[in-house]
Protein backbone atom coordinates (compact mmCIF):
# COMPACT_ATOMS: atom_id res chain seq x y z
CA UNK A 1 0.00 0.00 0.00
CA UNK A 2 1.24 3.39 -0.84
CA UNK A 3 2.41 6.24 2.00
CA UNK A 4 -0.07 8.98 2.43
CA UNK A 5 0.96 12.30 0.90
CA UNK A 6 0.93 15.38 2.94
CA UNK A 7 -1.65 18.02 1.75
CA UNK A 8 -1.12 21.51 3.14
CA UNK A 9 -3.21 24.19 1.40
CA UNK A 10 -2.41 23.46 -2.25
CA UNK A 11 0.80 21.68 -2.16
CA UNK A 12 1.37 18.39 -1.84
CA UNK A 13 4.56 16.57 -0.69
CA UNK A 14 6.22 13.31 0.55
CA UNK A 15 7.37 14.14 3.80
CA UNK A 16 8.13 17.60 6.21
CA UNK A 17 11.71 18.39 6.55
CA UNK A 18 12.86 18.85 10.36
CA UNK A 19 15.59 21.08 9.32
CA UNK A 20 13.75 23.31 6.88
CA UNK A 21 13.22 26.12 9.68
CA UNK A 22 11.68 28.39 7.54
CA UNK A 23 8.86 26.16 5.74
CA UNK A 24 8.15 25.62 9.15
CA UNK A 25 7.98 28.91 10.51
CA UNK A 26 4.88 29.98 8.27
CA UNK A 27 2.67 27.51 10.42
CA UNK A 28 3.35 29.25 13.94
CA UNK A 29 2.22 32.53 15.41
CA UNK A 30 4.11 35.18 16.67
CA UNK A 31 3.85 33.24 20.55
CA UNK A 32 5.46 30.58 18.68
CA UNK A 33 2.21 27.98 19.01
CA UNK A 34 0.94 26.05 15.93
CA UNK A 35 -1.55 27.88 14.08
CA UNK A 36 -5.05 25.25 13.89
CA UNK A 37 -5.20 23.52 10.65
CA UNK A 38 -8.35 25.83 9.53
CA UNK A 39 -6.02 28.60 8.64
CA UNK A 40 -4.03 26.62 5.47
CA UNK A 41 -6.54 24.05 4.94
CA UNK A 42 -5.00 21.21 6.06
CA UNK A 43 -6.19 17.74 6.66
CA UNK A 44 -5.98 15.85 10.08
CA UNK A 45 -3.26 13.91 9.33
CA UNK A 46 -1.10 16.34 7.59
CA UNK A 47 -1.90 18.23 10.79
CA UNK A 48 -0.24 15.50 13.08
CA UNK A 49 2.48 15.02 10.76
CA UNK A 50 3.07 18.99 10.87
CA UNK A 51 3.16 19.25 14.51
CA UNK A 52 5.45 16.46 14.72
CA UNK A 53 7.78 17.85 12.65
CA UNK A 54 7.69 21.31 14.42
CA UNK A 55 8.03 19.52 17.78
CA UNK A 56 11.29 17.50 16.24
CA UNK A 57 12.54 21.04 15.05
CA UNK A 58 12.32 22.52 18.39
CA UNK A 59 14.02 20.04 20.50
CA UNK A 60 16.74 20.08 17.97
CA UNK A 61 16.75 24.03 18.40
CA UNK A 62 16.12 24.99 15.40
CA UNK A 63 12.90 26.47 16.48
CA UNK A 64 11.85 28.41 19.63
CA UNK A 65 9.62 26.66 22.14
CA UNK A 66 8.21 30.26 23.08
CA UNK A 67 9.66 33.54 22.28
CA UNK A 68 10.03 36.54 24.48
């Protein structure tokens, strides 16, 4: 059986890059939280992949957990 594809807003893609800071950047607010998936239209499981990825990012420090 194929691997799901990721869907966010128009695009479609393989898999989310932990190291790709800046793709990742667009999806969090100025508080640094994950914006909801409502905002780019993205499904549930592209959602949990998303905030996976982000999560991964930030323990590697590559993004902030909260900003001051």
């Amino acid at each position: 059986m194929a691997k799901r594809k990721i869907r966010i807003g128009d695009k479609t893609m393989d898999t989310l890059d932990y190291k790709d800071g800046v793709f990742l950047r667009r999806f969090l607010n100025s508080q640094a939280k994950i914006y909801p998936p409502k905002r780019y239209n993205v499904d549930a499981y592209s959602q949990r992949q998303l905030s996976r990825t982000v999560k991964r990012s930030r323990h590697m420090a590559l993004l902030p957990f909260t900003v001051k």
